[in-house]
PDB file of N, CA and C in Angstrom:
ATOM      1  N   UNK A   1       0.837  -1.177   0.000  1.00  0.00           N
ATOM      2  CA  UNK A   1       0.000   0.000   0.000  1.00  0.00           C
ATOM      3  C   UNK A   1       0.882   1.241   0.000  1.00  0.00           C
ATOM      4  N   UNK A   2       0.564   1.782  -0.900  1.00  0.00           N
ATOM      5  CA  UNK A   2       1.137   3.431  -0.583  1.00  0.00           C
ATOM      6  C   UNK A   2       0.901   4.428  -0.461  1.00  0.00           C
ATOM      7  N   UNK A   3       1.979   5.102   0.461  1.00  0.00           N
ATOM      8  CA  UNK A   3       1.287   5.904   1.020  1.00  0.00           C
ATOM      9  C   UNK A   3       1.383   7.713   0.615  1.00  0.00           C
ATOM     10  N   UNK A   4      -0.055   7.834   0.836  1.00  0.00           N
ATOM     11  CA  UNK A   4      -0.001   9.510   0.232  1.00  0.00           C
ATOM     12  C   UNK A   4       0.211  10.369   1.379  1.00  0.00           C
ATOM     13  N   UNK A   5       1.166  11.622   0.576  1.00  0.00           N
ATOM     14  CA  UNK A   5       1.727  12.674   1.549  1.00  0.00           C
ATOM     15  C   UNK A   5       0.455  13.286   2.164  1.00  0.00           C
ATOM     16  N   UNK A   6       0.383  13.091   3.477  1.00  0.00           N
ATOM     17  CA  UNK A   6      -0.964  13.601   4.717  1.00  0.00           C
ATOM     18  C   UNK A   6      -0.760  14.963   4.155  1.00  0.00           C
ATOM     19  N   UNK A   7      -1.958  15.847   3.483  1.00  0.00           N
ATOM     20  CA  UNK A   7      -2.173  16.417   3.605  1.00  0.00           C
ATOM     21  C   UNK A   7      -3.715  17.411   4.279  1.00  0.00           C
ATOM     22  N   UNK A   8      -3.596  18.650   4.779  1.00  0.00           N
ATOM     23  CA  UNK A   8      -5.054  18.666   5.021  1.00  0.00           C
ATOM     24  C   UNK A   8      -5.948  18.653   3.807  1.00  0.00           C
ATOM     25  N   UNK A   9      -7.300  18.610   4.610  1.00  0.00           N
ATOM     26  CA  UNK A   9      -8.274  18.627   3.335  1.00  0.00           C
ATOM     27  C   UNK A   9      -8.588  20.194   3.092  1.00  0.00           C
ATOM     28  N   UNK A  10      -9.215  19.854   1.277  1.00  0.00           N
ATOM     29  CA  UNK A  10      -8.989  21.090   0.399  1.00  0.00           C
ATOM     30  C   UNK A  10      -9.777  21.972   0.897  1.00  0.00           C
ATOM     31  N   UNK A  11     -10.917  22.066   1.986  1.00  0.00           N
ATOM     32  CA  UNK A  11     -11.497  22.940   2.720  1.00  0.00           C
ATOM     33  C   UNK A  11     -11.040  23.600   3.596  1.00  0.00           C
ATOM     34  N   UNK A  12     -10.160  22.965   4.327  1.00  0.00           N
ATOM     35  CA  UNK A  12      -9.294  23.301   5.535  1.00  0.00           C
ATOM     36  C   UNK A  12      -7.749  24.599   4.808  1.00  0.00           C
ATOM     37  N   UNK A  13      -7.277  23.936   3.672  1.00  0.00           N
ATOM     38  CA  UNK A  13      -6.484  24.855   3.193  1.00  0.00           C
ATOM     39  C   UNK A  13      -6.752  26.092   2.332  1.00  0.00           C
ATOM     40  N   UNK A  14      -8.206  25.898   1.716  1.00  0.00           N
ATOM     41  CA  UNK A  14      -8.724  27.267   1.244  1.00  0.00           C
ATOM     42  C   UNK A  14      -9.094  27.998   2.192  1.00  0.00           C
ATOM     43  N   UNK A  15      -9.556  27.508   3.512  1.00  0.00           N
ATOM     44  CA  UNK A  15      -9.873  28.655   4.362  1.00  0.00           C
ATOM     45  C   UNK A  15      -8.726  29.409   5.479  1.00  0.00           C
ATOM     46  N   UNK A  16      -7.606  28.543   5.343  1.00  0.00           N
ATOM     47  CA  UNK A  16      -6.644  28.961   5.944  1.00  0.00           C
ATOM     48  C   UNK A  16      -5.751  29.753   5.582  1.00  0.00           C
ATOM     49  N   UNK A  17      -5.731  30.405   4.163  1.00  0.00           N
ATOM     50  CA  UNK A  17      -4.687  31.580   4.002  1.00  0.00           C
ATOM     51  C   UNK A  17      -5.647  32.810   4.162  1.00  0.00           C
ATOM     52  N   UNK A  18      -7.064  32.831   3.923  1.00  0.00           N
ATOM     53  CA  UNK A  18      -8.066  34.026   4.282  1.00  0.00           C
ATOM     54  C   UNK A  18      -7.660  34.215   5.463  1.00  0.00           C
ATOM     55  N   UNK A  19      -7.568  33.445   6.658  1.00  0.00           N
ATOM     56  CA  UNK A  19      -7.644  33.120   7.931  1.00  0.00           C
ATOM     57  C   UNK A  19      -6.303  33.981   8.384  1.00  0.00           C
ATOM     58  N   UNK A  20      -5.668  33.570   7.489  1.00  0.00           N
ATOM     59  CA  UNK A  20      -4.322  33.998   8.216  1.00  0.00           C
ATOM     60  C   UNK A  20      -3.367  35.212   7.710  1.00  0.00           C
ATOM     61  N   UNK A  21      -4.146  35.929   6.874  1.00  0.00           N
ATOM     62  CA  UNK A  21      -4.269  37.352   6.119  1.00  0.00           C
ATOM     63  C   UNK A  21      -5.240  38.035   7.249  1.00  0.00           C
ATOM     64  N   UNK A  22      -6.444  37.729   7.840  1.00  0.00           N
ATOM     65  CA  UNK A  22      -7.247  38.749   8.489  1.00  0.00           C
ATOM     66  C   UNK A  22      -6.483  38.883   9.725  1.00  0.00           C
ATOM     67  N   UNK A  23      -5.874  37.386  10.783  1.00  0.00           N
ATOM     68  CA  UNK A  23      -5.024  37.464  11.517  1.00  0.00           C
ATOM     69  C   UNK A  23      -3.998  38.328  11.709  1.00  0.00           C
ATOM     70  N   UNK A  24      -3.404  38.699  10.226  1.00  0.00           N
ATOM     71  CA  UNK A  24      -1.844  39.534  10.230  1.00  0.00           C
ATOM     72  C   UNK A  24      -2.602  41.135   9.922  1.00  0.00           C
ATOM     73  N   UNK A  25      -3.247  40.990   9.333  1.00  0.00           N
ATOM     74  CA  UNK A  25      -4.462  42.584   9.396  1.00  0.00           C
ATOM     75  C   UNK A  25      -4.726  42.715  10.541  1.00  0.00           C
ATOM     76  N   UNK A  26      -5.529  42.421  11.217  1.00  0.00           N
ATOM     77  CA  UNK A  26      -5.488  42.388  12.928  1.00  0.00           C
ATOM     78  C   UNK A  26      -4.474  42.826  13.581  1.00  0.00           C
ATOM     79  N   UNK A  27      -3.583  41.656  13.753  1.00  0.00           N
ATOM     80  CA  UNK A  27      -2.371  42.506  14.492  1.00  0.00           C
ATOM     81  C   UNK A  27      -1.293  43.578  13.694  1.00  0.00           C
ATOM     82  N   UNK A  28      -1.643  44.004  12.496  1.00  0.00           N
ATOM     83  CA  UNK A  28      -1.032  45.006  11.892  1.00  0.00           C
ATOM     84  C   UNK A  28      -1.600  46.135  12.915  1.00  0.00           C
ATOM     85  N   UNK A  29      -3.169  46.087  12.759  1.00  0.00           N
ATOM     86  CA  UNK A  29      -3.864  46.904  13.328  1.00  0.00           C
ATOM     87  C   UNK A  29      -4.056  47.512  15.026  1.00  0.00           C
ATOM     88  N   UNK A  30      -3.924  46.765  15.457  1.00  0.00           N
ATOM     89  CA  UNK A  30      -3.521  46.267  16.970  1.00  0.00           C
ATOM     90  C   UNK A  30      -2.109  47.519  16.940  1.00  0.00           C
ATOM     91  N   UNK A  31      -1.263  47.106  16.329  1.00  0.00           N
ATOM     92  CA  UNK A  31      -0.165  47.547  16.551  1.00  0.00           C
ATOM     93  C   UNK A  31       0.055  49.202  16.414  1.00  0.00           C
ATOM     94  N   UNK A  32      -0.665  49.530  15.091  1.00  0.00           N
ATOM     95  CA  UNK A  32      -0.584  50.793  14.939  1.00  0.00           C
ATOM     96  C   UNK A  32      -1.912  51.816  15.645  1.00  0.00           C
ATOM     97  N   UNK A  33      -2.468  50.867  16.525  1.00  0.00           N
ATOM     98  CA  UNK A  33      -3.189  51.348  17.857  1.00  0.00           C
ATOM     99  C   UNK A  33      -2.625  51.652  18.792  1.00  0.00           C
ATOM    100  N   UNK A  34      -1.523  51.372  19.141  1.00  0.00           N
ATOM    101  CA  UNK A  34      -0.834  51.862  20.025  1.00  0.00           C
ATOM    102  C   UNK A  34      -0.372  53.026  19.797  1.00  0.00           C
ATOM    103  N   UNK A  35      -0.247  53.630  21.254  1.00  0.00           N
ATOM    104  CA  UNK A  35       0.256  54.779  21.415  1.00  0.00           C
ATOM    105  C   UNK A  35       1.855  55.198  21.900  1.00  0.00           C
ATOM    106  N   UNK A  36       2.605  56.287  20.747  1.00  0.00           N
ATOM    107  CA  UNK A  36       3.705  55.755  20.634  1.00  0.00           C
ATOM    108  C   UNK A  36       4.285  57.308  20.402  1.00  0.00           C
ATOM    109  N   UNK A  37       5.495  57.524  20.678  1.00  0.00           N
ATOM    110  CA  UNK A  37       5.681  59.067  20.486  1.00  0.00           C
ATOM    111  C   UNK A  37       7.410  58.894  20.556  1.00  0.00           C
ATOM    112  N   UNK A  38       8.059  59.738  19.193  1.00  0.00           N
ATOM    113  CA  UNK A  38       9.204  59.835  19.386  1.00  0.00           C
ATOM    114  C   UNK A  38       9.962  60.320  20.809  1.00  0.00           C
ATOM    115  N   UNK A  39      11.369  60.274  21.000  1.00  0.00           N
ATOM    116  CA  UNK A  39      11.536  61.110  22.280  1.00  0.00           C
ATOM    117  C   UNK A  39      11.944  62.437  21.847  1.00  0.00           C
ATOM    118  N   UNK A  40      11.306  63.469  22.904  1.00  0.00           N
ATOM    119  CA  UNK A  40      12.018  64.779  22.721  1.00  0.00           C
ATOM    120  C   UNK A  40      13.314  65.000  22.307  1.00  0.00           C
ATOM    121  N   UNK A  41      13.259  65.639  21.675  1.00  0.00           N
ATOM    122  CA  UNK A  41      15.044  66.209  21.171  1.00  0.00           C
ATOM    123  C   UNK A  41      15.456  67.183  22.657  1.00  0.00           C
ATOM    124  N   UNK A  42      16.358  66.619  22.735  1.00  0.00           N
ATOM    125  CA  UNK A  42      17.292  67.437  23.905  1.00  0.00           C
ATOM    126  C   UNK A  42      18.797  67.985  23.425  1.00  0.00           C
ATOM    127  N   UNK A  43      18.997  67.895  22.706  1.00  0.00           N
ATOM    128  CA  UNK A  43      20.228  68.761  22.032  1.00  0.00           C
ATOM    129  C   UNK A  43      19.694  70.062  21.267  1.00  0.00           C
ATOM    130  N   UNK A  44      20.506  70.898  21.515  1.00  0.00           N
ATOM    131  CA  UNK A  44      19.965  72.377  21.061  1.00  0.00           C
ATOM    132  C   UNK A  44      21.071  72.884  20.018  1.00  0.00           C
ATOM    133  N   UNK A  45      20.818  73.736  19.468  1.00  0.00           N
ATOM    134  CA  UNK A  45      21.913  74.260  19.231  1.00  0.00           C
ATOM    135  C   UNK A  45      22.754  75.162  19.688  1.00  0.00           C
ATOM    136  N   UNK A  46      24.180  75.356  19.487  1.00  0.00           N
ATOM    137  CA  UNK A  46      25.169  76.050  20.456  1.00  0.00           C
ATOM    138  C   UNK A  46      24.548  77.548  20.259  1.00  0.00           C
ATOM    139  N   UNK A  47      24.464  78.191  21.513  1.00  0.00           N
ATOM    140  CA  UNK A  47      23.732  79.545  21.672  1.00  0.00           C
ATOM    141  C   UNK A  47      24.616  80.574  20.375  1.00  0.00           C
ATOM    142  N   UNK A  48      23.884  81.933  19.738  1.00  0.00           N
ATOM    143  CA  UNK A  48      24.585  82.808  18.894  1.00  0.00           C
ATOM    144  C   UNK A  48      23.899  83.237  18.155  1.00  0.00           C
ATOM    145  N   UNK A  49      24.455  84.681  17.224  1.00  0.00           N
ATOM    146  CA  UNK A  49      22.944  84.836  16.692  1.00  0.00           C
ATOM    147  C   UNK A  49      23.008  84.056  15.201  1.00  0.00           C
ATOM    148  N   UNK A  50      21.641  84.161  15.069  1.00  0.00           N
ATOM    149  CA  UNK A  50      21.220  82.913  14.060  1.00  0.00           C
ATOM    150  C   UNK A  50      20.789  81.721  14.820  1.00  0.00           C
ATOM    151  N   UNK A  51      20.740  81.260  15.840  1.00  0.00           N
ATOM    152  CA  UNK A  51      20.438  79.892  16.507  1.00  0.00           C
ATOM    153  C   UNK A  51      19.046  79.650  16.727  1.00  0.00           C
ATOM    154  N   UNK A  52      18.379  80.548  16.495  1.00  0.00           N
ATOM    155  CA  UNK A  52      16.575  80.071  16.317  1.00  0.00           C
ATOM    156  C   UNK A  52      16.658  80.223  15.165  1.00  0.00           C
ATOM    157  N   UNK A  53      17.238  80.843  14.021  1.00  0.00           N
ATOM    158  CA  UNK A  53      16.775  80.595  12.495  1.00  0.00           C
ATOM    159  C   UNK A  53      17.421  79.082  12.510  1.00  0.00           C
ATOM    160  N   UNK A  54      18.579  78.664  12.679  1.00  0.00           N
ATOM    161  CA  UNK A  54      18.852  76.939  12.641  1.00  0.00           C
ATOM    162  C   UNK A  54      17.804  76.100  13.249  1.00  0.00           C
ATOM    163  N   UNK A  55      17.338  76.680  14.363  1.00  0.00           N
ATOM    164  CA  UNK A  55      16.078  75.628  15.149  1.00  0.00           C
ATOM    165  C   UNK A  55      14.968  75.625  14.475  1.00  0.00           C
ATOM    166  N   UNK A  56      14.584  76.752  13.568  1.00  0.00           N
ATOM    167  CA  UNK A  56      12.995  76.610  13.042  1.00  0.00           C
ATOM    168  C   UNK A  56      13.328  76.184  11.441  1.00  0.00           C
ATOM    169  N   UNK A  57      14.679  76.118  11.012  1.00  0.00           N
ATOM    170  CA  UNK A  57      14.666  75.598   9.825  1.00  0.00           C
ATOM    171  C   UNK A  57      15.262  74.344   9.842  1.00  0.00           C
ATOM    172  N   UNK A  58      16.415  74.144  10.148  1.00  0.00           N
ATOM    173  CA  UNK A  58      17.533  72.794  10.185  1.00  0.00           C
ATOM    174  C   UNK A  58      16.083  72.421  11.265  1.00  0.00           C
ATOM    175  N   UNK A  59      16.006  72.265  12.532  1.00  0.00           N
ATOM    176  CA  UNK A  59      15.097  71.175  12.967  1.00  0.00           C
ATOM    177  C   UNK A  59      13.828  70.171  12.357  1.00  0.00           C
ATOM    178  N   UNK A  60      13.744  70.744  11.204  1.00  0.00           N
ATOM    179  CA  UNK A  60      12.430  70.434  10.396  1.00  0.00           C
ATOM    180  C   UNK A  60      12.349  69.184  10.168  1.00  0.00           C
ATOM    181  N   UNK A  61      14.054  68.822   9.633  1.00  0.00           N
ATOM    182  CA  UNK A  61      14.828  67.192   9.311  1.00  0.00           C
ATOM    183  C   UNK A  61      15.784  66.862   9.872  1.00  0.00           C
ATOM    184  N   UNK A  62      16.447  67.912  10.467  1.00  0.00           N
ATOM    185  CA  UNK A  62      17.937  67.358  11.265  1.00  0.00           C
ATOM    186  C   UNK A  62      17.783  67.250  12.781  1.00  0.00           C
ATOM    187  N   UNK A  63      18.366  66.604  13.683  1.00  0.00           N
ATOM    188  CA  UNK A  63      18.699  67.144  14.834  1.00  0.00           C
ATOM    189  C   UNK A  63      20.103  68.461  15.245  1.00  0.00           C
ATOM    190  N   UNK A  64      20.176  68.799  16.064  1.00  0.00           N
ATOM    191  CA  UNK A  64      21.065  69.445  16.386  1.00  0.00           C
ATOM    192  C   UNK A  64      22.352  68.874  16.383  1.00  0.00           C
ATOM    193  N   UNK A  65      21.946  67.351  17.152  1.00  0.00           N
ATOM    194  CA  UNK A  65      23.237  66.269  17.627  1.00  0.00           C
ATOM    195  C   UNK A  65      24.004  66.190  16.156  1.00  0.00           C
ATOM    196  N   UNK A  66      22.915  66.046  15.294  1.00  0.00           N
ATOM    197  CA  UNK A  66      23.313  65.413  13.816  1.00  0.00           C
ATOM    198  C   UNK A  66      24.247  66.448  13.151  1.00  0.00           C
ATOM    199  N   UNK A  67      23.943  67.858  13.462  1.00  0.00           N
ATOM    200  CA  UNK A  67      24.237  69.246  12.277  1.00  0.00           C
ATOM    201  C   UNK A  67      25.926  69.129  13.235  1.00  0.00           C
ATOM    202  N   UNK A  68      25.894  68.775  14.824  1.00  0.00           N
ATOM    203  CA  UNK A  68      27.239  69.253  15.352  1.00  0.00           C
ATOM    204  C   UNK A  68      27.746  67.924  15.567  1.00  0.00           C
ATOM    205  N   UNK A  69      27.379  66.571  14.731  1.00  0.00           N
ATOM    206  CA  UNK A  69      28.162  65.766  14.677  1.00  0.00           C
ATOM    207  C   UNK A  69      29.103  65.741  13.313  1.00  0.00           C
ATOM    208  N   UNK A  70      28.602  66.607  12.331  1.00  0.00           N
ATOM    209  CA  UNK A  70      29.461  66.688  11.134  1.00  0.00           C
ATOM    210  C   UNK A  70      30.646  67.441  10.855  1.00  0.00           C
ATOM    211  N   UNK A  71      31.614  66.656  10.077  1.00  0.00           N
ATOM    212  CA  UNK A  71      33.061  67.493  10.161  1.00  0.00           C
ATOM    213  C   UNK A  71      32.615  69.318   9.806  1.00  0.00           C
ATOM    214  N   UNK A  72      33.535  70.103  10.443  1.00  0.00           N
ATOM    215  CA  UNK A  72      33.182  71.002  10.305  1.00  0.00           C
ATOM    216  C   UNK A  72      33.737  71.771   9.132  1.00  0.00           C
ATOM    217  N   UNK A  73      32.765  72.922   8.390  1.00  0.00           N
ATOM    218  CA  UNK A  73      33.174  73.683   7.016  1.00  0.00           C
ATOM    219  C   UNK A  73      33.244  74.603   6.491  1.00  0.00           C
ATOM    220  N   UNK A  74      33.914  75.328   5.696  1.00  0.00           N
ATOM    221  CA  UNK A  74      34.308  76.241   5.529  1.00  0.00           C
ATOM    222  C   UNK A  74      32.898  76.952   5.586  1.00  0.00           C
ATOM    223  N   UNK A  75      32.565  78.251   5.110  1.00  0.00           N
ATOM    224  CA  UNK A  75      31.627  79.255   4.811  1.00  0.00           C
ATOM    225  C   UNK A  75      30.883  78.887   3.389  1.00  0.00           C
ATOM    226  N   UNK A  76      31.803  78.476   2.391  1.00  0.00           N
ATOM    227  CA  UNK A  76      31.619  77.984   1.283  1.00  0.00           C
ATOM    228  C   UNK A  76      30.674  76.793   1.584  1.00  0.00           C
ATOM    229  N   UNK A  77      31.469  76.204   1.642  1.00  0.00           N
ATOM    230  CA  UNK A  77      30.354  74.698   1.915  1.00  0.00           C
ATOM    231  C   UNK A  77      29.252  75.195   2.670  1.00  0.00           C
ATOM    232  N   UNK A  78      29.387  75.143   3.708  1.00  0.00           N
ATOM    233  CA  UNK A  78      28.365  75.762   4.575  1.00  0.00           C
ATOM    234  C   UNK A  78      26.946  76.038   3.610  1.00  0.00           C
ATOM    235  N   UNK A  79      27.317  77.129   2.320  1.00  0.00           N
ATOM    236  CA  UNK A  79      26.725  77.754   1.825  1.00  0.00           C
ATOM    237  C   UNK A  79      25.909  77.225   0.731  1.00  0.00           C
ATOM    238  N   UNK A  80      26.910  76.251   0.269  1.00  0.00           N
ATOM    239  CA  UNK A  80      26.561  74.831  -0.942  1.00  0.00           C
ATOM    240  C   UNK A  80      25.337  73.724   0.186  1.00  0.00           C
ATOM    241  N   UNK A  81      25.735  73.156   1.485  1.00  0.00           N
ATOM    242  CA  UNK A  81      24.740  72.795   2.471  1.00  0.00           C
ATOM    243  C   UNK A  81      23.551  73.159   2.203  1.00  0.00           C
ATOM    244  N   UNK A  82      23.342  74.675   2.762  1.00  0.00           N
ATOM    245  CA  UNK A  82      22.290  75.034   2.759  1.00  0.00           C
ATOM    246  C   UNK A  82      21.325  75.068   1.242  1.00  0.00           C
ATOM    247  N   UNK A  83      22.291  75.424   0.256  1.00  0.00           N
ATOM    248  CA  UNK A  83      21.528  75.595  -0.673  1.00  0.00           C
ATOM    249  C   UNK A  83      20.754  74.206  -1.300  1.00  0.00           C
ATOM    250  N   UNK A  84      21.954  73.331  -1.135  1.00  0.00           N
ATOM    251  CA  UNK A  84      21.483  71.778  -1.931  1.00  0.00           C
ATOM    252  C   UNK A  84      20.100  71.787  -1.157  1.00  0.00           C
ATOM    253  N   UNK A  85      20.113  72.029   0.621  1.00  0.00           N
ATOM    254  CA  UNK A  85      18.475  71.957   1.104  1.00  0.00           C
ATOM    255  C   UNK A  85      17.319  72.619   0.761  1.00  0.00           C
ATOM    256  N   UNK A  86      17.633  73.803   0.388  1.00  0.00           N
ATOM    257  CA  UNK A  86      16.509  74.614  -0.419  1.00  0.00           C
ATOM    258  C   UNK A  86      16.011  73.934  -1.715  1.00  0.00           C
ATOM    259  N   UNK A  87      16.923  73.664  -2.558  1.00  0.00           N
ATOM    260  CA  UNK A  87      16.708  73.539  -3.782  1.00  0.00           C
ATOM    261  C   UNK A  87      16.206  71.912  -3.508  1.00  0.00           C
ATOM    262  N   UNK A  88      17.385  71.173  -3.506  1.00  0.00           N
ATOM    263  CA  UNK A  88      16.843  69.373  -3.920  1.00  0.00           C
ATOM    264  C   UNK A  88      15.962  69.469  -3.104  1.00  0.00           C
ATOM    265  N   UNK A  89      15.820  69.554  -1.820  1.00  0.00           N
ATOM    266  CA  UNK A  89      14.681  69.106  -0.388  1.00  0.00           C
ATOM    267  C   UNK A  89      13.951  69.955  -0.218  1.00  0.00           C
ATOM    268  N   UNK A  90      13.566  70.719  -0.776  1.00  0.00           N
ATOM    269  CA  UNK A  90      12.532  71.661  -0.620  1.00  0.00           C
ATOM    270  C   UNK A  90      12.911  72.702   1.050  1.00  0.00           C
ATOM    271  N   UNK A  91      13.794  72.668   1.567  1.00  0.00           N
ATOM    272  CA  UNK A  91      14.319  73.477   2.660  1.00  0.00           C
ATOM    273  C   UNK A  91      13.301  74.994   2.802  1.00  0.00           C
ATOM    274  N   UNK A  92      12.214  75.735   4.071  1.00  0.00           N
ATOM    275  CA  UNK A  92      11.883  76.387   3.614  1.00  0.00           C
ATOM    276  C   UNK A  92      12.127  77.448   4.265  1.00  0.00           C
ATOM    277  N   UNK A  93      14.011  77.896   3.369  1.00  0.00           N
ATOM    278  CA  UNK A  93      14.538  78.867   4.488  1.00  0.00           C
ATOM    279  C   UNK A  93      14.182  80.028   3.632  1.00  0.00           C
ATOM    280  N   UNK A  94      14.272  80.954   4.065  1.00  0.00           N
ATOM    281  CA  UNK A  94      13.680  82.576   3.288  1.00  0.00           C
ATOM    282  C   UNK A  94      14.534  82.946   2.728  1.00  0.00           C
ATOM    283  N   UNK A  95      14.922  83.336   1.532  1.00  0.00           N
ATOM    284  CA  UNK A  95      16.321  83.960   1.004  1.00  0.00           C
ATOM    285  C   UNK A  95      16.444  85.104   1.863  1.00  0.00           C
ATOM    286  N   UNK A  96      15.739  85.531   2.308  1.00  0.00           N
ATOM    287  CA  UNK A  96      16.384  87.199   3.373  1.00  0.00           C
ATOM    288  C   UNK A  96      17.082  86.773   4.744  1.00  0.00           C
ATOM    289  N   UNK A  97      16.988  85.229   4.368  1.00  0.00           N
ATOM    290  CA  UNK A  97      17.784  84.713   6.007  1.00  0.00           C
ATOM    291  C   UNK A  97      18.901  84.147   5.692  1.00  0.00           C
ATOM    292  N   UNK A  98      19.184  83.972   4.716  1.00  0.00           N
ATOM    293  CA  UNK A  98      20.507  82.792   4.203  1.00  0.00           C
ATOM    294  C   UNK A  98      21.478  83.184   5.026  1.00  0.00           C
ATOM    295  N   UNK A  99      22.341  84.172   4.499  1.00  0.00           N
ATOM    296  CA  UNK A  99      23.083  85.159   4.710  1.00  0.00           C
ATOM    297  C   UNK A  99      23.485  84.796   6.404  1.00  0.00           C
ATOM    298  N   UNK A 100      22.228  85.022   7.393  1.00  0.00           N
ATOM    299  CA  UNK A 100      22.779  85.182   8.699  1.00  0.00           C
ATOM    300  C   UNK A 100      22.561  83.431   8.916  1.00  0.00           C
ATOM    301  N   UNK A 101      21.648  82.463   8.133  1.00  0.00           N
ATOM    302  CA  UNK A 101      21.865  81.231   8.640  1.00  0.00           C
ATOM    303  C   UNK A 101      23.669  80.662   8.544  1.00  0.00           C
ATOM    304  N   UNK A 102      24.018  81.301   7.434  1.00  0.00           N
ATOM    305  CA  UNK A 102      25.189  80.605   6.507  1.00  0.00           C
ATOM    306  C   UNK A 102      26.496  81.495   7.759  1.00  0.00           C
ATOM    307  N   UNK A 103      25.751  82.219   8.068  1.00  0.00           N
ATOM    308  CA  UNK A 103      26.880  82.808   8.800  1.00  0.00           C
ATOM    309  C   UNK A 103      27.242  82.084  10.584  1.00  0.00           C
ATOM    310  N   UNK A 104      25.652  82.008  10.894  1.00  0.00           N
ATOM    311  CA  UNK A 104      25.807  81.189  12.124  1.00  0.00           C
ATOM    312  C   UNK A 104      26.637  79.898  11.754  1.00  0.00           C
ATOM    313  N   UNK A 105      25.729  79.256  11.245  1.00  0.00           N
ATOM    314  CA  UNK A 105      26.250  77.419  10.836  1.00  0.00           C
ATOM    315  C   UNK A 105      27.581  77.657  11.083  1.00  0.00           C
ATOM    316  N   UNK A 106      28.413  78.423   9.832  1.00  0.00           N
ATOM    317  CA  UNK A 106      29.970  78.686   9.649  1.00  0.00           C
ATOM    318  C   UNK A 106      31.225  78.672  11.342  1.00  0.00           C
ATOM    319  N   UNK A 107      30.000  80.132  11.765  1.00  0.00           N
ATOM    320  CA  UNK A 107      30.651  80.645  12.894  1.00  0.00           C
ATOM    321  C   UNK A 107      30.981  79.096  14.154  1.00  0.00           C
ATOM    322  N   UNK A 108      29.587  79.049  14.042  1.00  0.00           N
ATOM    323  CA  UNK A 108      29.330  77.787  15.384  1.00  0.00           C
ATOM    324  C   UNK A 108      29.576  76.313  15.097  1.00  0.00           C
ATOM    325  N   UNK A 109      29.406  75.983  13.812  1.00  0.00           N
ATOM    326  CA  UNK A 109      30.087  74.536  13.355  1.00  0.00           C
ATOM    327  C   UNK A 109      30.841  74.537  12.122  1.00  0.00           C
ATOM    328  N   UNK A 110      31.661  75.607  11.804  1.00  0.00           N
ATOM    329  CA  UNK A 110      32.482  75.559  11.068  1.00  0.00           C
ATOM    330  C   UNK A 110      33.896  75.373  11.445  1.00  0.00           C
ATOM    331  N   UNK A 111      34.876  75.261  10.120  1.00  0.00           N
ATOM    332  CA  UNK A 111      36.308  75.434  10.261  1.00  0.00           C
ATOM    333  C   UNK A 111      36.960  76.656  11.120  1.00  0.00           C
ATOM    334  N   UNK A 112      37.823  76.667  12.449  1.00  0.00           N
ATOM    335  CA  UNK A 112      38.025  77.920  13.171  1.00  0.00           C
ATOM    336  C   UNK A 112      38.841  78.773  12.166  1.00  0.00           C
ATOM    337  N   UNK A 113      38.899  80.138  12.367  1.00  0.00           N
ATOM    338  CA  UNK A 113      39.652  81.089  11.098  1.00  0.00           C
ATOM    339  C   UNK A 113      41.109  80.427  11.651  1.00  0.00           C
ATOM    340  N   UNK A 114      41.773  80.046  13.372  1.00  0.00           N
ATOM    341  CA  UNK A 114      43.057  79.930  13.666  1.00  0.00           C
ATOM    342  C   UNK A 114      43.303  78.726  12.934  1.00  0.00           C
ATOM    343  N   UNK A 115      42.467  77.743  12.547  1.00  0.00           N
ATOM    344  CA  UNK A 115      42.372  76.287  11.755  1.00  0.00           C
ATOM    345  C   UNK A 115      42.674  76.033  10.341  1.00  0.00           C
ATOM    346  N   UNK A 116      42.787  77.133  10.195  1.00  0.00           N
ATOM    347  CA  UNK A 116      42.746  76.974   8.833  1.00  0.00           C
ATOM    348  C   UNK A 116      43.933  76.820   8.294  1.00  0.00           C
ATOM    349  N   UNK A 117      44.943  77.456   8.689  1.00  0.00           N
ATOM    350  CA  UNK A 117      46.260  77.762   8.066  1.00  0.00           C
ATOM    351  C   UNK A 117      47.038  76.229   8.766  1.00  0.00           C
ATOM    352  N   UNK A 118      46.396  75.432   9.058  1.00  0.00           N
ATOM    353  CA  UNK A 118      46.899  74.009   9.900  1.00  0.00           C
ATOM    354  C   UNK A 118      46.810  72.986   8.348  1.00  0.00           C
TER     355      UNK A 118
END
């Protein structure tokens, strides 16, 4: 006699992938019921002027930790930074602010002027 691979019956397996699609819908759902909240940002930026134009613009996508974890850059760059964010990322800094953003960034996470000649 031989023997056939046990499988379930064809009722049992048509109703079991419905079954187990509403299951994973469910707890998809379940899940994004919960209540859930990034943590506050606690890094600020280094005090100076320009440091609320960096907080109401750079905070939008960056953290602070993030902008003063990067090597630091000239005025130039600085200036190329900001712009690539305006332009590619839609950045929505005011052109009447550049100027003093590009100047903070520089001042407070840039290359020091004594650094340079190193």
């Amino acid at each position: 006699m031989k023997h056939k691979h046990l499988r379930p019956p064809l009722v049992v397996r048509a109703l079991a992938r419905p079954a187990t699609l509403l299951l994973s819908a469910a707890m998809f759902s379940i899940s994004l019921a919960q209540d859930w909240q990034l943590p506050k940002e606690t890094q600020k930026f280094k005090p100076g002027p320009g440091a609320e134009l960096a907080t109401s613009n750079c905070l939008l996508c960056h953290s602070a930790d993030y902008v003063s974890t990067q090597p630091p850059l000239t005025r130039t760059a600085w200036k190329a930074t900001v712009d690539k964010m305006r332009v590619k990322y839609g950045a929505p800094i005011s052109t009447n602010k550049l100027d003093e953003l590009i100047d903070y960034l520089a001042a407070t996470y840039g290359i020091r002027a004594d650094a340079r000649g190193r």
